[in-house]
Protein backbone atom coordinates (compact mmCIF):
# COMPACT_ATOMS: atom_id res chain seq x y z
CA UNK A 1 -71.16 99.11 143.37
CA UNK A 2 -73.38 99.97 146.22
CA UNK A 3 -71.89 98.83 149.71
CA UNK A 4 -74.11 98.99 152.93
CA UNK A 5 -71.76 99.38 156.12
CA UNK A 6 -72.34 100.32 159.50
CA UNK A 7 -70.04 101.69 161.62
CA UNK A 8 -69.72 101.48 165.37
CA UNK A 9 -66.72 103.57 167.22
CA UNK A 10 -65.66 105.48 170.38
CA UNK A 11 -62.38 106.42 169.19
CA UNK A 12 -62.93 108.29 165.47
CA UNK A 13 -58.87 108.27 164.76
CA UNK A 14 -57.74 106.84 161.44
CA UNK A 15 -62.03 107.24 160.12
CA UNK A 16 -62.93 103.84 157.93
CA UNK A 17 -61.29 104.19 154.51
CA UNK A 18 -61.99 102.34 151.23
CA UNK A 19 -58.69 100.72 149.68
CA UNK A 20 -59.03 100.57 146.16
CA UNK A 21 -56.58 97.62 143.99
CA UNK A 22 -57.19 97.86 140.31
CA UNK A 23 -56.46 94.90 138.18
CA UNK A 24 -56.20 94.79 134.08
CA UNK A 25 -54.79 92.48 131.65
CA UNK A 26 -51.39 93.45 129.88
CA UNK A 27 -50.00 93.36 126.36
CA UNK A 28 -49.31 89.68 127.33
CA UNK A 29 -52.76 89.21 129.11
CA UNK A 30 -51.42 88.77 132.56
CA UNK A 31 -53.92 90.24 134.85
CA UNK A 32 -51.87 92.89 136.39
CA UNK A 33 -51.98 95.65 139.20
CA UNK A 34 -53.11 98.99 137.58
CA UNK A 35 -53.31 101.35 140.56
CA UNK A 36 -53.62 101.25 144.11
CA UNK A 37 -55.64 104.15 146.16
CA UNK A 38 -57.47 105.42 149.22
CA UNK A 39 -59.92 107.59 150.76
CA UNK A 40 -61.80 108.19 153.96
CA UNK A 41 -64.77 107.24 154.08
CA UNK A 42 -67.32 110.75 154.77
CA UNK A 43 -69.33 110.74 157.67
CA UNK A 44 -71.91 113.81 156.99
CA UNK A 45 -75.15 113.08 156.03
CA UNK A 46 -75.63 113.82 152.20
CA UNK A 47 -73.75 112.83 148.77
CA UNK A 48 -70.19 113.58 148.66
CA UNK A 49 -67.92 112.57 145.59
CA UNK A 50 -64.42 111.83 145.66
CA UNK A 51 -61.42 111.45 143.65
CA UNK A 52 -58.92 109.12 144.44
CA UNK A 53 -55.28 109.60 142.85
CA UNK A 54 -54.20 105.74 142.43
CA UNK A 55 -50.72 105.24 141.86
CA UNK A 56 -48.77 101.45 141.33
CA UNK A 57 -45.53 100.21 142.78
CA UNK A 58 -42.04 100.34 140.79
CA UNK A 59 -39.19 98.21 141.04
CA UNK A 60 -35.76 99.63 142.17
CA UNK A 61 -33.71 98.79 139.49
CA UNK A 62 -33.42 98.27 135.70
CA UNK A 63 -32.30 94.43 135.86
CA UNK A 64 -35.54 93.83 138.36
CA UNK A 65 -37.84 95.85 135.60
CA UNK A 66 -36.53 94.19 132.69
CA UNK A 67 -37.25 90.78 134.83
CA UNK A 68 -40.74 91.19 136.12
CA UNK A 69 -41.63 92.74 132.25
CA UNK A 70 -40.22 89.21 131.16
CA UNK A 71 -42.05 87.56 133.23
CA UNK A 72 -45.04 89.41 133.71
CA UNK A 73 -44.99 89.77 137.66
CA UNK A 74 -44.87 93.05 138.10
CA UNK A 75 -44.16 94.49 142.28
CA UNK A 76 -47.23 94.59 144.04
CA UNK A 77 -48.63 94.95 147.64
CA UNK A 78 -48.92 91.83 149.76
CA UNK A 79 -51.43 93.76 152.26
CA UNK A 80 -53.38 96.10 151.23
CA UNK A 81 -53.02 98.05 154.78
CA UNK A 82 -50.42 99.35 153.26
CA UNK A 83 -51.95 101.54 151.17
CA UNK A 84 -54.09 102.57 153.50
CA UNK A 85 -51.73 103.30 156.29
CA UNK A 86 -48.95 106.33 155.81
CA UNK A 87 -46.13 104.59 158.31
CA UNK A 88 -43.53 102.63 155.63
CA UNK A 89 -44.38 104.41 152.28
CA UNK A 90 -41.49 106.80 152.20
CA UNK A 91 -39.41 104.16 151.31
CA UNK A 92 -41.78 102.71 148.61
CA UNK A 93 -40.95 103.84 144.79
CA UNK A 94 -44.25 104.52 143.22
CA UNK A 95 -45.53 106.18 140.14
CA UNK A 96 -48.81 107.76 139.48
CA UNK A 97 -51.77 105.86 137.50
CA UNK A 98 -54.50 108.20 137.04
CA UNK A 99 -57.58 108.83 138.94
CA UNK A 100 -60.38 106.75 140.25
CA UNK A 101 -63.75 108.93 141.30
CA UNK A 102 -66.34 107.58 143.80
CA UNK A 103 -69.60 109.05 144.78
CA UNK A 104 -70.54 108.28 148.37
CA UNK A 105 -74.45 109.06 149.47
CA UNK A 106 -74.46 108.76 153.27
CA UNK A 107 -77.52 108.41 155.58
């Protein structure tokens, strides 16, 4: 999807990023998270492409899996900061969900 942003700083720390949140029905149709990724955002002139590694959120234990499968509410990020952010993921049990590639042209 093209996106037309324009950015304004005096501090370049933490550059803009795009948060990605995948949706997708299930085997029960639910619409369910499929992956979750991130990626600065370049800021040279000229077409860069990316790929994103996406990855989605696990439960802790087997009795909260066998739950959410049940029910079809699988864990999933409140904010999507989060992703975006490093600070609180070390305690977050993830698996990977394939790869997501973007291609940025910048002016």
């Amino acid at each position: 999807f093209p996106i037309d942003i324009t950015f304004k700083s005096t501090n370049p720390f933490g550059w803009p990023q795009i948060v990605l949140s995948v949706y997708g029905p299930d085997f029960f149709g639910h619409d369910v998270v499929r992956g979750y990724g991130a990626v600065h955002v370049p800021f040279v002139p000229g077409r860069h492409k990316r790929t994103i590694a996406m990855f989605v959120p696990e439960s802790t234990s087997k009795l909260q899996q066998l739950t959410s499968w049940f029910t079809g509410r699988r864990p999933e990020f409140t904010d999507p900061r989060v992703v975006a952010q490093g600070e609180g993921r070390e305690v977050t049990r993830v698996r990977s969900q394939g790869f997501v590639t973007i291609s940025f042209n910048v002016i």
